[in-house]
PDB file of N, CA and C in Angstrom:
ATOM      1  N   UNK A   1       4.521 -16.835  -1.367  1.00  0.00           N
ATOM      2  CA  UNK A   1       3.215 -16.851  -0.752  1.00  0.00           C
ATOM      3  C   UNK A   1       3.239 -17.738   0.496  1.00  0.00           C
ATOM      4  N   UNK A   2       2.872 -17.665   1.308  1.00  0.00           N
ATOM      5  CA  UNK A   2       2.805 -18.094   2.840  1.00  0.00           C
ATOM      6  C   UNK A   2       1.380 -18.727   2.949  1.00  0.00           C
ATOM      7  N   UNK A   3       1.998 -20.280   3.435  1.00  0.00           N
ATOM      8  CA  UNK A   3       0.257 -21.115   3.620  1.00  0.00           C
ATOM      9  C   UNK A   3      -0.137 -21.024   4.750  1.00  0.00           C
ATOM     10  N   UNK A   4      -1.258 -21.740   4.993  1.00  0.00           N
ATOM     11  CA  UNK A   4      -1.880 -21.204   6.729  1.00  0.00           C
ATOM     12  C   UNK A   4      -0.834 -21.854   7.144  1.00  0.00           C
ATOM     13  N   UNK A   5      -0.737 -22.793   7.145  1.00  0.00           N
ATOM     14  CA  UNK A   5       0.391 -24.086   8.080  1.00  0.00           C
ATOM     15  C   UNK A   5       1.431 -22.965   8.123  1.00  0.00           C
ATOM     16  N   UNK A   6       2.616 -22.645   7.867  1.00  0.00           N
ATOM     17  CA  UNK A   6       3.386 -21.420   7.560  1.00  0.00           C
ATOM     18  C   UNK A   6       2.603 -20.640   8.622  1.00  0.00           C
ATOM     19  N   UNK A   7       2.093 -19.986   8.466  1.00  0.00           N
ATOM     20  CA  UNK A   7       1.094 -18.985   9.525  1.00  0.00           C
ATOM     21  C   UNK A   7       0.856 -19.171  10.858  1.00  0.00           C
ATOM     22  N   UNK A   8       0.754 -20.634  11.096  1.00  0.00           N
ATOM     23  CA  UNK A   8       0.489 -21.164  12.310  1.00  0.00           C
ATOM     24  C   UNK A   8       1.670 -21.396  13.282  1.00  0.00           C
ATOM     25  N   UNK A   9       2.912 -22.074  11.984  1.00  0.00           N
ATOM     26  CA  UNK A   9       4.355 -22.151  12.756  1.00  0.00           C
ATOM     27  C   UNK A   9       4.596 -20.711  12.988  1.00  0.00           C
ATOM     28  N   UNK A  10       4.402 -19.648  12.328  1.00  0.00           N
ATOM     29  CA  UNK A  10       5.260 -18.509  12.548  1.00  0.00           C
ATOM     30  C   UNK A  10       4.722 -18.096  13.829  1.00  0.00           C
ATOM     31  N   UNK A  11       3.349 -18.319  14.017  1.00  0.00           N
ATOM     32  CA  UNK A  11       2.205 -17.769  15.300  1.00  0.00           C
ATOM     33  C   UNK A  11       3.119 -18.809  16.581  1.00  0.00           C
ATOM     34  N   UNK A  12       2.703 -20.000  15.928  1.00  0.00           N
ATOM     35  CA  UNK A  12       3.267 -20.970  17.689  1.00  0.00           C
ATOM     36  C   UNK A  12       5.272 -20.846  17.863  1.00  0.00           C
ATOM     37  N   UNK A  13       6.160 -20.408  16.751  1.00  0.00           N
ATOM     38  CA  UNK A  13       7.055 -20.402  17.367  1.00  0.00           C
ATOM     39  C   UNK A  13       7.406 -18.552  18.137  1.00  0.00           C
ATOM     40  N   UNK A  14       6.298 -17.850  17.549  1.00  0.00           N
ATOM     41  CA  UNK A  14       6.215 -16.560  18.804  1.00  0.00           C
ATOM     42  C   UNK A  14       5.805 -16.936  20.282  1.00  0.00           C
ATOM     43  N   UNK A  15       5.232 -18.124  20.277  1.00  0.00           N
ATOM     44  CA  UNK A  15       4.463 -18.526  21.638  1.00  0.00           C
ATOM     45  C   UNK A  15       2.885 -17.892  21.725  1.00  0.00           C
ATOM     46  N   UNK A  16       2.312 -17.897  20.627  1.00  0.00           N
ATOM     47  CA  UNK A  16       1.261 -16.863  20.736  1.00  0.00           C
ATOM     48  C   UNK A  16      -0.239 -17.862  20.529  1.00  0.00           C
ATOM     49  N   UNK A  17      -1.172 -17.370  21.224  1.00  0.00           N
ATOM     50  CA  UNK A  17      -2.425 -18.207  21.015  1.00  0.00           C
ATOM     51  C   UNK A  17      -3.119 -17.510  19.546  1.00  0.00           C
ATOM     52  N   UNK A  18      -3.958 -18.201  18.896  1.00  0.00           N
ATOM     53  CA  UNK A  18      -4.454 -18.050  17.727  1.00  0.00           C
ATOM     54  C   UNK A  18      -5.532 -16.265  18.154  1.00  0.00           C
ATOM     55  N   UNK A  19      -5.774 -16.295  19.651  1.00  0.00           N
ATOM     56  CA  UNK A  19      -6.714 -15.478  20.316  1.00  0.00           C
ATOM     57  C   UNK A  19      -5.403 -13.965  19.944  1.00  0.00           C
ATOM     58  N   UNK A  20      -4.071 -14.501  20.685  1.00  0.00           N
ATOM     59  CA  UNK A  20      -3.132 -13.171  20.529  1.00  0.00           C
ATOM     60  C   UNK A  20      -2.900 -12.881  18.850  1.00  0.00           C
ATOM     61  N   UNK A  21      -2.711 -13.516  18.208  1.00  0.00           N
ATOM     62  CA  UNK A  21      -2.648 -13.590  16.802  1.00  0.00           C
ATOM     63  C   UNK A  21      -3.867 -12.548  16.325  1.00  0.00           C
ATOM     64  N   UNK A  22      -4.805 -12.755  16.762  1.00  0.00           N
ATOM     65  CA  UNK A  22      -5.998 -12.039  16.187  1.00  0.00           C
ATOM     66  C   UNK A  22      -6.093 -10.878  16.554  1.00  0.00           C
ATOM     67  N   UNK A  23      -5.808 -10.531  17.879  1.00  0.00           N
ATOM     68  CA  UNK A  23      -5.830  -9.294  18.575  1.00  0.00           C
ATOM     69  C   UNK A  23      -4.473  -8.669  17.652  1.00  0.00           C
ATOM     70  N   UNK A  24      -3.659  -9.003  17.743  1.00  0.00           N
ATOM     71  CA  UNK A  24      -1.768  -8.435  16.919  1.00  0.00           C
ATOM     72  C   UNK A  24      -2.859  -8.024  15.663  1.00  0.00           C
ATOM     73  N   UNK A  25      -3.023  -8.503  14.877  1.00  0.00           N
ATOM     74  CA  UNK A  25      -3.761  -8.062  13.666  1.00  0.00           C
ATOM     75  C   UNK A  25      -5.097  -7.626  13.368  1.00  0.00           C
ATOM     76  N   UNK A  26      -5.302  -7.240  14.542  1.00  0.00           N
ATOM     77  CA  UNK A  26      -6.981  -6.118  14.620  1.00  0.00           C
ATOM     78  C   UNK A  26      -7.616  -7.219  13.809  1.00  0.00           C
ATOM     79  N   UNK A  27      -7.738  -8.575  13.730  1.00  0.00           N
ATOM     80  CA  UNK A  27      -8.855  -9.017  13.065  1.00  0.00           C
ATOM     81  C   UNK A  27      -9.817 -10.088  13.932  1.00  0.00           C
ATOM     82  N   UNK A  28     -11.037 -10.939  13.446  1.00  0.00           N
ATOM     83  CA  UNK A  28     -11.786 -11.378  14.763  1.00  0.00           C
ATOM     84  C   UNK A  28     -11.033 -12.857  14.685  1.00  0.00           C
ATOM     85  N   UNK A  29     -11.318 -13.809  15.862  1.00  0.00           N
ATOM     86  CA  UNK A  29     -10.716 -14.748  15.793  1.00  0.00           C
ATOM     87  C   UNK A  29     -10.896 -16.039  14.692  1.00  0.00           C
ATOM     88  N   UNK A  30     -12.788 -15.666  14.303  1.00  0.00           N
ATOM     89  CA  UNK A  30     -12.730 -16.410  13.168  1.00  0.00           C
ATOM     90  C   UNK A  30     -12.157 -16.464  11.621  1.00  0.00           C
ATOM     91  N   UNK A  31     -12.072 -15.178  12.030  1.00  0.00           N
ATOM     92  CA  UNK A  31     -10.740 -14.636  10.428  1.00  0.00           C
ATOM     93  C   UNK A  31      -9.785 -15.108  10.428  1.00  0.00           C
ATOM     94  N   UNK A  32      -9.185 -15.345  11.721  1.00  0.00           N
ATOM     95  CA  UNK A  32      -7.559 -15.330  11.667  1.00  0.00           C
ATOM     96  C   UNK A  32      -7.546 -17.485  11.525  1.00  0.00           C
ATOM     97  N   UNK A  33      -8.856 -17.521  12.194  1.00  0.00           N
ATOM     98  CA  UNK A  33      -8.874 -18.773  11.878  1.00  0.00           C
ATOM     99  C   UNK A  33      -8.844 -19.722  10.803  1.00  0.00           C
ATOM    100  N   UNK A  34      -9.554 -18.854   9.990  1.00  0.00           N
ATOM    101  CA  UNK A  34      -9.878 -18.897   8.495  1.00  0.00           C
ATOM    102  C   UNK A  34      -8.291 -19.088   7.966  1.00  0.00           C
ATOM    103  N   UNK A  35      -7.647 -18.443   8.089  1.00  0.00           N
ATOM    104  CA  UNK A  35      -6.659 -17.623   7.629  1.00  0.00           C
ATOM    105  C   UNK A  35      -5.723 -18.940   7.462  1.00  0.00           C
ATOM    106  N   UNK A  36      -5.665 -19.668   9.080  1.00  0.00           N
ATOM    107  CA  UNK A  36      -4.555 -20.911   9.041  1.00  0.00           C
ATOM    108  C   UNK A  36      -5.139 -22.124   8.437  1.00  0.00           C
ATOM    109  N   UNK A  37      -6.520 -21.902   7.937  1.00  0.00           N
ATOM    110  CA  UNK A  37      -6.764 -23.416   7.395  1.00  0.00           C
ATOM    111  C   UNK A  37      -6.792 -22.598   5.514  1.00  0.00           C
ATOM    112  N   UNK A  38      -6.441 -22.325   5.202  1.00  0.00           N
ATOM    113  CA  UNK A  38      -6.702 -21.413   3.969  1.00  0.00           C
ATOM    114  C   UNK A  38      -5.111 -20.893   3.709  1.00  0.00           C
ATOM    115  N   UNK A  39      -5.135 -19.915   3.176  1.00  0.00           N
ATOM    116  CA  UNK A  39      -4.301 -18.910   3.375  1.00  0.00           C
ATOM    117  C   UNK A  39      -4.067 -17.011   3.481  1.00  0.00           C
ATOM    118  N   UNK A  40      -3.535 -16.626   4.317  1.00  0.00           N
ATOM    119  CA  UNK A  40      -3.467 -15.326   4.886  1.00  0.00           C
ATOM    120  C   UNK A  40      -3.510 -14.713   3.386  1.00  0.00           C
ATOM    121  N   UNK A  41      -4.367 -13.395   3.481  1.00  0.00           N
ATOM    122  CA  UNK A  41      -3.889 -12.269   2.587  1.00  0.00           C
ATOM    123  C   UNK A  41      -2.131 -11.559   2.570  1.00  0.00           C
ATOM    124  N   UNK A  42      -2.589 -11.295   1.654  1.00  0.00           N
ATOM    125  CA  UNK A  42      -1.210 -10.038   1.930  1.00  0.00           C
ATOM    126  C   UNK A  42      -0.522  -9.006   2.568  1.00  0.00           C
ATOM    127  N   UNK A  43      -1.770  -8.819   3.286  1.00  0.00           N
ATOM    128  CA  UNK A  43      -1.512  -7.623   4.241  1.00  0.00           C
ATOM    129  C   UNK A  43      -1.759  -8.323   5.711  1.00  0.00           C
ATOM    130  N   UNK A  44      -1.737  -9.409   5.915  1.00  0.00           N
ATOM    131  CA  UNK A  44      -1.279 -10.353   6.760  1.00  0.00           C
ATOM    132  C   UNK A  44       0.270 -10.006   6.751  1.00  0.00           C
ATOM    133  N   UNK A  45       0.539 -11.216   5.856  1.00  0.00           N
ATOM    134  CA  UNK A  45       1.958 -11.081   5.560  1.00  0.00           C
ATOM    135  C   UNK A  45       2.993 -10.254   5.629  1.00  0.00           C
ATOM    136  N   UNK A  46       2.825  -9.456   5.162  1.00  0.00           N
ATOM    137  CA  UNK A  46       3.076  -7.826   5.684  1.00  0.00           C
ATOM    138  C   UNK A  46       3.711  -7.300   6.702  1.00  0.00           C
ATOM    139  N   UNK A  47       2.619  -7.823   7.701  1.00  0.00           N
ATOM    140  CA  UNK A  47       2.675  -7.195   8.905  1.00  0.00           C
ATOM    141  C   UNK A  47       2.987  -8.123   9.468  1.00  0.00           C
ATOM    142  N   UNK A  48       3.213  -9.407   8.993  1.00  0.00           N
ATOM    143  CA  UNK A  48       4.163 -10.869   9.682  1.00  0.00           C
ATOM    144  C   UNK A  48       6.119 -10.310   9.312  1.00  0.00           C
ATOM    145  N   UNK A  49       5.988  -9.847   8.222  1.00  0.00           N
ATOM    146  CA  UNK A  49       7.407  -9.424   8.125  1.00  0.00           C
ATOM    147  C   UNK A  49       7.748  -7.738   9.026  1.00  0.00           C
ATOM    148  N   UNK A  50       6.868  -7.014   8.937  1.00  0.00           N
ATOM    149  CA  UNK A  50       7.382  -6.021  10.076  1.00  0.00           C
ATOM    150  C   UNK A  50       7.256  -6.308  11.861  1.00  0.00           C
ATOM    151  N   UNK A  51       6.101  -7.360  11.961  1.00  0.00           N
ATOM    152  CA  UNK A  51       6.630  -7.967  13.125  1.00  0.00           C
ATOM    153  C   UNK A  51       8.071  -8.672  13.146  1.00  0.00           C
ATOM    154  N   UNK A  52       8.220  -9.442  12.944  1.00  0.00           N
ATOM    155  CA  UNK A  52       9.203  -9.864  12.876  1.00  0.00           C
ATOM    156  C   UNK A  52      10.663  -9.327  12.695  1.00  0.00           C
ATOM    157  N   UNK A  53      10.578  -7.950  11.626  1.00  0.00           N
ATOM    158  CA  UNK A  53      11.628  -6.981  12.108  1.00  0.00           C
ATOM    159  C   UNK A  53      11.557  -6.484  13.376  1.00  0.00           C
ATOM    160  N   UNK A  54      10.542  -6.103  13.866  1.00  0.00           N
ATOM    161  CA  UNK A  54      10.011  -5.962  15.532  1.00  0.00           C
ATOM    162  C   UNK A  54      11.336  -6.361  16.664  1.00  0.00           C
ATOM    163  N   UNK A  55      10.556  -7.623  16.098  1.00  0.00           N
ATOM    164  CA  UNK A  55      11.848  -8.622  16.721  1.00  0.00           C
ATOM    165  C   UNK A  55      12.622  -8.902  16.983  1.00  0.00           C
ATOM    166  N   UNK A  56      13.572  -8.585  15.857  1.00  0.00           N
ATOM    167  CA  UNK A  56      14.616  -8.486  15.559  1.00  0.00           C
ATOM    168  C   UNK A  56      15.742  -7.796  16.072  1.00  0.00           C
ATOM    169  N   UNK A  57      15.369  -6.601  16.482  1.00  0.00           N
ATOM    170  CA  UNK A  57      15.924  -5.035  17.195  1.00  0.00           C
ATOM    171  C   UNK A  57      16.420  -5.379  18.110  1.00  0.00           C
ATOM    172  N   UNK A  58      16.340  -6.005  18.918  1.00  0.00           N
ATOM    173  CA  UNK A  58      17.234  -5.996  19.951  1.00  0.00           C
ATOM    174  C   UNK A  58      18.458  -6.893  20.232  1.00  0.00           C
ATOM    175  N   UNK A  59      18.296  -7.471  18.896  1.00  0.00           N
ATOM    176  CA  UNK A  59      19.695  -8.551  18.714  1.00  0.00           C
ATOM    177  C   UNK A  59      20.578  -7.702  17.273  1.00  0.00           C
ATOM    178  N   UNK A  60      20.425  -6.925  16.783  1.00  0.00           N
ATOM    179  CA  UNK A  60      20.468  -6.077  15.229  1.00  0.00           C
ATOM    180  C   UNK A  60      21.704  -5.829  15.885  1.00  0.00           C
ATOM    181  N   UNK A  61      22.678  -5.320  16.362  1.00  0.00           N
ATOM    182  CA  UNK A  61      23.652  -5.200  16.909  1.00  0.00           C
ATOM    183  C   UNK A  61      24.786  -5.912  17.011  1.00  0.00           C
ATOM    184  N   UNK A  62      24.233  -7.264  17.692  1.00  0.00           N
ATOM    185  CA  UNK A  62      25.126  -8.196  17.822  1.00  0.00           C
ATOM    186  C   UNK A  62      24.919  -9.290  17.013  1.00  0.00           C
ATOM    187  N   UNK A  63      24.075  -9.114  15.803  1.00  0.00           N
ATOM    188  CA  UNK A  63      23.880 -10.495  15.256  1.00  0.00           C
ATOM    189  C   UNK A  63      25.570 -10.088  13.996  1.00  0.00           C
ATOM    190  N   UNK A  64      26.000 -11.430  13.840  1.00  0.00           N
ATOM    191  CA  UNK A  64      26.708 -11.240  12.481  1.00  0.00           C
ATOM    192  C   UNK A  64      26.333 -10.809  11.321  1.00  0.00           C
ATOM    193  N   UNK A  65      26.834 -10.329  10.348  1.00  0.00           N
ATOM    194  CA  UNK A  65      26.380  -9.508   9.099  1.00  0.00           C
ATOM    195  C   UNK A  65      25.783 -10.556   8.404  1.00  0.00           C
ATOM    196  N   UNK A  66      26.323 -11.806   8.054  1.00  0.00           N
ATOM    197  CA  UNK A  66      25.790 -12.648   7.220  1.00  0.00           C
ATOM    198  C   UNK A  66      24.661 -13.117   8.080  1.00  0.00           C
ATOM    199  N   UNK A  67      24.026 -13.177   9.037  1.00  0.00           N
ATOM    200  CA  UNK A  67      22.814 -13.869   9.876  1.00  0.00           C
ATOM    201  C   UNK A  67      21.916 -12.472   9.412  1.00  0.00           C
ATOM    202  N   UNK A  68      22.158 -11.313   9.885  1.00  0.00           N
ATOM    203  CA  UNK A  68      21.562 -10.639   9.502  1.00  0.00           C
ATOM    204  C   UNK A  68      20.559 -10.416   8.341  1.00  0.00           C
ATOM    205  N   UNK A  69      21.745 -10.542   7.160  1.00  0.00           N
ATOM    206  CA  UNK A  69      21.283 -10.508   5.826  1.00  0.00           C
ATOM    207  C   UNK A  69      20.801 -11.732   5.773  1.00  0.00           C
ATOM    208  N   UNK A  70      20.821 -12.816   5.570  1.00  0.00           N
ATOM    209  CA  UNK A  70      20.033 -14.148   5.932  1.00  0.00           C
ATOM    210  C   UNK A  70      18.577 -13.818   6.286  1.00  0.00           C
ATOM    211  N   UNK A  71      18.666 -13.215   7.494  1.00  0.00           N
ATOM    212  CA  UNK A  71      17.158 -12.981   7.839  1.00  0.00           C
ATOM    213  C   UNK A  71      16.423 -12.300   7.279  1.00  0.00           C
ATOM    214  N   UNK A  72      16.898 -10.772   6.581  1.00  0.00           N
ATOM    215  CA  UNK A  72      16.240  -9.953   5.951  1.00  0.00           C
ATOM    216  C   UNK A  72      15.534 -10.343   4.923  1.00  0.00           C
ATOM    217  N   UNK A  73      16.675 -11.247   3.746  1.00  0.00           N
ATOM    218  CA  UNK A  73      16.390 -12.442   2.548  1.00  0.00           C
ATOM    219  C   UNK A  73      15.125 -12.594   2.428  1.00  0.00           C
ATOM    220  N   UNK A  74      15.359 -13.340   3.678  1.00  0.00           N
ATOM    221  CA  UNK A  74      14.044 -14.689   4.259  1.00  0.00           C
ATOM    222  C   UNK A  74      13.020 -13.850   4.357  1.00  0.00           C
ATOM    223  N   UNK A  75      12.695 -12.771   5.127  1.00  0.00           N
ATOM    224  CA  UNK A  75      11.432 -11.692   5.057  1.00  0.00           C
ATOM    225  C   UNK A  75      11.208 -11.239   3.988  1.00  0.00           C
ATOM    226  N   UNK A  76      12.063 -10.901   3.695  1.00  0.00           N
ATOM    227  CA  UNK A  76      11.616 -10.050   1.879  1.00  0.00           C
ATOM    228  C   UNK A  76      11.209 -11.038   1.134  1.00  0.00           C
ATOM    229  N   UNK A  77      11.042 -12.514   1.423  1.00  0.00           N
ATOM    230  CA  UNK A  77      11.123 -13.502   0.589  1.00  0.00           C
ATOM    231  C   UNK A  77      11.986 -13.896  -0.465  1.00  0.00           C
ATOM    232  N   UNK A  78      13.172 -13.448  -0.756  1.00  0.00           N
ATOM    233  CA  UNK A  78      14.291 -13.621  -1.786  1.00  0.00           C
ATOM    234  C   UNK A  78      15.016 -14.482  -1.138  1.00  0.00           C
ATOM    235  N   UNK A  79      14.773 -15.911  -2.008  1.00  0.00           N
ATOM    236  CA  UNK A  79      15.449 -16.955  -1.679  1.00  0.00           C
ATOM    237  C   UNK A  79      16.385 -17.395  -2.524  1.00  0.00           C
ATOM    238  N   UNK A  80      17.996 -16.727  -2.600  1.00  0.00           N
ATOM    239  CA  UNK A  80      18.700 -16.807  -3.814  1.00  0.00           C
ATOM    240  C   UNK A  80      19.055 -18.302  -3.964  1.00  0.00           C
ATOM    241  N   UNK A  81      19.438 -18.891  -4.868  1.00  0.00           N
ATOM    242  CA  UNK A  81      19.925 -20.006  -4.669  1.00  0.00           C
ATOM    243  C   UNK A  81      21.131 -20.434  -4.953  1.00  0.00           C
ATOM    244  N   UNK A  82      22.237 -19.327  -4.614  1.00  0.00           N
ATOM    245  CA  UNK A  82      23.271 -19.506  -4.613  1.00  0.00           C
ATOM    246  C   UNK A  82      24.515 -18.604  -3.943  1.00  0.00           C
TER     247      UNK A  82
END
């Protein structure tokens, strides 16, 4: 589960204002506001992990296999511990 704080780093290390955040997720700004002092639904989240595959695409190529899978992990949320 992903807390607002979580929400906010993932928003400011895109470089994104809480205003672009809201617009990315069709919701109003006081929602999304809500969202980082609280925590995001699920279908937030969601669409924080297919952004973020988004992202991803244009390095998918040249990233190493193990960085790769690393990252995917981390989105799917499966954090093995070993």
């Amino acid at each position: 589960m992903m807390t607002g704080f979580e929400l906010k780093l993932w928003r400011t290390g895109l470089d994104w204002t809480q205003e672009r955040a809201a617009e990315e997720f069709g919701i109003s700004m006081r929602t999304y506001i809500r969202y980082e002092q609280s925590k995001p639904p699920r279908a937030i989240m969601l669409a924080i992990q297919a952004l973020s595959l988004v992202a991803m695409l244009p390095d998918i190529d040249t990233l190493p296999v193990e960085t790769l899978r690393r990252r995917i992990r981390t989105l799917a949320g499966d954090n093995p511990t070993g």
